[in-house]
C-alpha atoms as a PDB file:
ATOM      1  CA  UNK A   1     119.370  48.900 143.834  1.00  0.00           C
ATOM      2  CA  UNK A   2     122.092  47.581 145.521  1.00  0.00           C
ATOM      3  CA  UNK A   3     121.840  45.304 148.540  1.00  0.00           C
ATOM      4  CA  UNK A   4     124.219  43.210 150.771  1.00  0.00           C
ATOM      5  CA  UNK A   5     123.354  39.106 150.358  1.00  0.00           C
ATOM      6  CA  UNK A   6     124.747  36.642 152.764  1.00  0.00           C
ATOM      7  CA  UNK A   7     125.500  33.357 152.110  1.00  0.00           C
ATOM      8  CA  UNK A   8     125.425  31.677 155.723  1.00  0.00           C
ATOM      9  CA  UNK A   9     126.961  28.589 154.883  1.00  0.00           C
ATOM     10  CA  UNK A  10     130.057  29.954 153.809  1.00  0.00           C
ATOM     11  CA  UNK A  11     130.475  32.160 156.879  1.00  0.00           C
ATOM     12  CA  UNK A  12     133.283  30.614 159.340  1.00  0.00           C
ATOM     13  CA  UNK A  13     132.480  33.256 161.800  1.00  0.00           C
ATOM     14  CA  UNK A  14     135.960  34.666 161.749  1.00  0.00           C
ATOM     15  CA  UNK A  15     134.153  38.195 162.156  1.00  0.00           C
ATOM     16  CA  UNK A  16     136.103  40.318 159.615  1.00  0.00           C
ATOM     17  CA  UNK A  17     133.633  41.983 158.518  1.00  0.00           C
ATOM     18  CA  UNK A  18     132.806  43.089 162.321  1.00  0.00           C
ATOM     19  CA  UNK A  19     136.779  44.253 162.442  1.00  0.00           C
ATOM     20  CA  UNK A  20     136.296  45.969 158.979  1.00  0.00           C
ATOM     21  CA  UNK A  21     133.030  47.660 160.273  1.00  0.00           C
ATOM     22  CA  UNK A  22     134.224  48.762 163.410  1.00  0.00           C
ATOM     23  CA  UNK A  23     137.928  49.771 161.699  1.00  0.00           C
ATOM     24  CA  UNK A  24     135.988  51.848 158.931  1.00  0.00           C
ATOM     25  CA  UNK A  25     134.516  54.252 161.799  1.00  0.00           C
ATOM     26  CA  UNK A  26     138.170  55.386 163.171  1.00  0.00           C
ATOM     27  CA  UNK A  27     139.349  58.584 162.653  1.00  0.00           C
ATOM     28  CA  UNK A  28     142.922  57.071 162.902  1.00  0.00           C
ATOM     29  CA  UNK A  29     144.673  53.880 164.070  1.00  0.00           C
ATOM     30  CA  UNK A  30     145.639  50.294 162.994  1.00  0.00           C
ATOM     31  CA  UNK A  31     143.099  47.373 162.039  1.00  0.00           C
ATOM     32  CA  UNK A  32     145.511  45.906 164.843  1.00  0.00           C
ATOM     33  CA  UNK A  33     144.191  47.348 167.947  1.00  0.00           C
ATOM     34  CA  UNK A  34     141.066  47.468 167.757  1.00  0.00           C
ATOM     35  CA  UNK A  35     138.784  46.286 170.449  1.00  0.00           C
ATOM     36  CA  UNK A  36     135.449  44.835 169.204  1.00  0.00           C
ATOM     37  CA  UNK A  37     133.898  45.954 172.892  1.00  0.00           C
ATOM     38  CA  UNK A  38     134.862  49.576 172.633  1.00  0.00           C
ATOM     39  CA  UNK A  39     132.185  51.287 172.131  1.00  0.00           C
ATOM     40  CA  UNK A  40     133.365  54.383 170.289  1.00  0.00           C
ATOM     41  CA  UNK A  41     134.008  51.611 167.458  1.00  0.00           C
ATOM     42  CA  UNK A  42     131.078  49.424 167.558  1.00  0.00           C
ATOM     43  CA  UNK A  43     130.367  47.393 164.394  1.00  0.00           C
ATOM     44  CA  UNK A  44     127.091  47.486 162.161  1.00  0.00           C
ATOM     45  CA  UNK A  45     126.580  43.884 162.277  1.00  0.00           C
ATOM     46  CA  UNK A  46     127.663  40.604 164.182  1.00  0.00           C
ATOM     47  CA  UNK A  47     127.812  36.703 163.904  1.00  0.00           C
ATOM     48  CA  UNK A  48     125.624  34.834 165.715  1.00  0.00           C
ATOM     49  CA  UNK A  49     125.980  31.312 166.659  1.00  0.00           C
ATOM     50  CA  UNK A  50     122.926  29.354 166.494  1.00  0.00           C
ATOM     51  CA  UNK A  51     121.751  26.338 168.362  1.00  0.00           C
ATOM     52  CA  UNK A  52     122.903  23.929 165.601  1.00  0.00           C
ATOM     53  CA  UNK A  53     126.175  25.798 166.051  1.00  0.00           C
ATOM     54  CA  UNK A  54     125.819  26.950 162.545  1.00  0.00           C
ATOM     55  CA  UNK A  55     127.268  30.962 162.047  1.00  0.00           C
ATOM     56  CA  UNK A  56     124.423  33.717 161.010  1.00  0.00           C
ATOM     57  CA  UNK A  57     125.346  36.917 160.284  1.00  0.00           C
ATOM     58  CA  UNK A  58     123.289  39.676 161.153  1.00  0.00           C
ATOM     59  CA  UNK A  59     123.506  42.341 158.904  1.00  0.00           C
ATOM     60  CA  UNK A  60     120.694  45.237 157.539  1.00  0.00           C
ATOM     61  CA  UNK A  61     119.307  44.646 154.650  1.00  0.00           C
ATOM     62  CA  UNK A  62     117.963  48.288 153.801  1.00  0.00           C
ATOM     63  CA  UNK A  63     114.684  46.026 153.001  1.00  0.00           C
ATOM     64  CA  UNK A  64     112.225  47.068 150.278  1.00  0.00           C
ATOM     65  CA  UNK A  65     109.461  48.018 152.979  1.00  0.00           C
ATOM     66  CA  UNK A  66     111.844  48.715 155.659  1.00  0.00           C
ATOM     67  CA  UNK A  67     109.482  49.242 158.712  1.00  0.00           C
ATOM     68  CA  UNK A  68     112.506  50.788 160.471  1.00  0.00           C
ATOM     69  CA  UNK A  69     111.916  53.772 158.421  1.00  0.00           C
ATOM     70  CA  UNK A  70     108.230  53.603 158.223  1.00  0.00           C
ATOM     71  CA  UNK A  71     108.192  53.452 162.244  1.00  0.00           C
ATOM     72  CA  UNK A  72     110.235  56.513 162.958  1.00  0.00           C
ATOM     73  CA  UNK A  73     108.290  59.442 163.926  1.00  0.00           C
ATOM     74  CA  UNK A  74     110.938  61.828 163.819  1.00  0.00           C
ATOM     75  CA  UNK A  75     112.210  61.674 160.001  1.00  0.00           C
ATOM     76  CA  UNK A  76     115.487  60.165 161.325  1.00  0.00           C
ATOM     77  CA  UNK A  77     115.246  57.194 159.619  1.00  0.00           C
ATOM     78  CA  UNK A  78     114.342  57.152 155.525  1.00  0.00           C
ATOM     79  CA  UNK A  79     114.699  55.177 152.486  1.00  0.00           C
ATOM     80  CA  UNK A  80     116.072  56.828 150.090  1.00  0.00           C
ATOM     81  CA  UNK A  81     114.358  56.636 146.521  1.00  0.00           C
ATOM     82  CA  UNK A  82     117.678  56.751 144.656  1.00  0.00           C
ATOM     83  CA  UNK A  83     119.358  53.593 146.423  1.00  0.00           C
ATOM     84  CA  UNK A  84     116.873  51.866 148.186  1.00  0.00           C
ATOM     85  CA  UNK A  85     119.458  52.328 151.170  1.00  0.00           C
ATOM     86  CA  UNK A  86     118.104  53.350 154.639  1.00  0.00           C
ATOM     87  CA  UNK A  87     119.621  55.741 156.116  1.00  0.00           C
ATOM     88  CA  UNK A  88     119.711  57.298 159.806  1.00  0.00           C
ATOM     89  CA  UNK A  89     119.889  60.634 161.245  1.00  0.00           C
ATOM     90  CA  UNK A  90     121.314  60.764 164.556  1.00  0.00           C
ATOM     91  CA  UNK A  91     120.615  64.676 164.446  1.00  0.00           C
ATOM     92  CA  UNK A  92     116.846  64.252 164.311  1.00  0.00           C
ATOM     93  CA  UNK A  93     116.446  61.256 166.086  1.00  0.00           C
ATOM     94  CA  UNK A  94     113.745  61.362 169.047  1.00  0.00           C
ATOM     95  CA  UNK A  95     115.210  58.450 170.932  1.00  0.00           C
ATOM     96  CA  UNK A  96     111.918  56.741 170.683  1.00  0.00           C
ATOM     97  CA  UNK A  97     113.638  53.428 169.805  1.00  0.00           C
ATOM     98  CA  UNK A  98     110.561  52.279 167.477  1.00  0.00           C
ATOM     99  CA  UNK A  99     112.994  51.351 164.796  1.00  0.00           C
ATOM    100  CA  UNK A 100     115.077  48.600 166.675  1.00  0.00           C
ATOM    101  CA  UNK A 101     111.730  47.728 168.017  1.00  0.00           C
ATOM    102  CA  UNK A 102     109.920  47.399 164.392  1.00  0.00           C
ATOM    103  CA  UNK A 103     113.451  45.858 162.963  1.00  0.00           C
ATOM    104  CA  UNK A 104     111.669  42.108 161.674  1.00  0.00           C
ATOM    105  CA  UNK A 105     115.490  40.834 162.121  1.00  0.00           C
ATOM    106  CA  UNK A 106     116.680  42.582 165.003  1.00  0.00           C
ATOM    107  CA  UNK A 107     119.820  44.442 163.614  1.00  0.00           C
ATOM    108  CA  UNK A 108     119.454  47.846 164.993  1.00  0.00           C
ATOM    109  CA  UNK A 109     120.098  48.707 168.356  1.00  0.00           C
ATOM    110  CA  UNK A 110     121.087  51.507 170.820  1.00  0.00           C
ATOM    111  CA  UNK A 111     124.767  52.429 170.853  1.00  0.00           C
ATOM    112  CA  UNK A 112     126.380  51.489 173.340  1.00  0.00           C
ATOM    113  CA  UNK A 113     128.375  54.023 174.295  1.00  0.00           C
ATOM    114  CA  UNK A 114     125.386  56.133 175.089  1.00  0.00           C
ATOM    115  CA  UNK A 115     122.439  54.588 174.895  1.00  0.00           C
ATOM    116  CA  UNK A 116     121.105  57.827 172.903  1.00  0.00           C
ATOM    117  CA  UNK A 117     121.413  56.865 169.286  1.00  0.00           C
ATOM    118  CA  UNK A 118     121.105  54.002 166.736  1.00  0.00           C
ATOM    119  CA  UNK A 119     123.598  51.662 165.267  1.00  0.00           C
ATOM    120  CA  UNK A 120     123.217  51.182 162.088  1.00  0.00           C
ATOM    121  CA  UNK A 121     124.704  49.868 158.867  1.00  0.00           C
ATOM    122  CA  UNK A 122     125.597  52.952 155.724  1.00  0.00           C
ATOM    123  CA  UNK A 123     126.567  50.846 153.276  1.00  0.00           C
ATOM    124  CA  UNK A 124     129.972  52.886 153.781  1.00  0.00           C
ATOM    125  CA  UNK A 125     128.687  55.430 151.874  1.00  0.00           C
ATOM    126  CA  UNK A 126     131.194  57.576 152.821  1.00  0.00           C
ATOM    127  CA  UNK A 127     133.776  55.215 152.010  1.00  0.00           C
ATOM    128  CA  UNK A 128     133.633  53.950 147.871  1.00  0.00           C
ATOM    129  CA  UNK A 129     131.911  51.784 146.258  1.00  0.00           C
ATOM    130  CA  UNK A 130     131.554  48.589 148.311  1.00  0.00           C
ATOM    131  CA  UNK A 131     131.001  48.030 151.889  1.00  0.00           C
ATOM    132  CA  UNK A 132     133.955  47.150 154.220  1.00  0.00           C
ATOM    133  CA  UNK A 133     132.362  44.061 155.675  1.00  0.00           C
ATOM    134  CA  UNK A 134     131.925  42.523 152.082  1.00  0.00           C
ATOM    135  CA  UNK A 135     135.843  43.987 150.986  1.00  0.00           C
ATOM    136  CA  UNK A 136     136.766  41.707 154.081  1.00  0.00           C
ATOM    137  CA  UNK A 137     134.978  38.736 153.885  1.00  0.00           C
ATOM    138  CA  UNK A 138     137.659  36.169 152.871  1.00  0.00           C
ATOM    139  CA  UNK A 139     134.897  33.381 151.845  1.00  0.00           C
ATOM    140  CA  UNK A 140     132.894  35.914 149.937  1.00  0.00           C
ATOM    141  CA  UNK A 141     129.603  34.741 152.424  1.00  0.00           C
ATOM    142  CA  UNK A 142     128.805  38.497 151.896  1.00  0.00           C
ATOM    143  CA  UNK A 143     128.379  40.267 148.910  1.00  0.00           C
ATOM    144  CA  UNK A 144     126.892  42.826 146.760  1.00  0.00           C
ATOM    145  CA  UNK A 145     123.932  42.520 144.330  1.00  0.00           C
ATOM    146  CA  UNK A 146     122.225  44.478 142.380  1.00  0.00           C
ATOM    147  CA  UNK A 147     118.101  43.908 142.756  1.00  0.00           C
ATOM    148  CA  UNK A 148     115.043  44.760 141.630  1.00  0.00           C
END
């Protein structure tokens, strides 16, 4: 199964793969203008600065016991068998919020240009064969593996 590894000590924080994320849910436009804070474009993942001023990026990790998935009442969130991947529903989601509470590394979260729904990475499954955040990553801090 395939998975997306970081490697926090080469991240410089330069948030491409933020830009890539948020670029890769446009229906049209240039990588140019896009605004990180509008929320019709908001990005799966972010960089966090840490008290030793050390770059972590936060990123889903469609985890092996994903509790997430495990936590959603409604079916909107599953692991899929095939890919390990988890993926979300907005269409059957109850707005519950137990996933982003039950998240062990706080990725998900409400969207925040409704409130309504959950942001979450999709390994750009609609988009080839490699996520846009690791395409983008110019020091190669994020990648993808294949796992057991």
């Amino acid at each position: 199964m395939k998975r997306i590894l970081i490697d926090a000590e080469k991240c410089m924080g330069c948030k491409n793969c933020s830009i890539a994320c948020a670029h890769a849910r446009r229906p049209s436009g240039s990588l140019y203008d896009i605004a990180l804070s509008d929320p019709e474009t908001e990005s799966r993942n972010t960089i966090l600065l840490d008290g030793k001023k050390q770059y972590k990026p936060l990123f889903c990790r469609h985890c092996a016991r994903p509790s997430c998935a495990n936590s959603c009442m409604s079916g909107a969130m599953v692991k899929d068998a095939k890919t390990g991947h988890v993926w979300y529903d907005r269409h059957k989601c109850a707005q519950c919020f137990m996933c982003v509470m039950n998240c062990p590394f706080g990725v998900l979260k409400p969207d925040r240009a409704t409130g309504k729904y959950v942001v979450k990475c999709d390994f750009c499954k609609d988009r080839g064969s490699e996520p846009e955040c690791v395409k983008n990553c110019p020091t190669k801090a994020i990648h993808v593996k294949e796992v057991d």
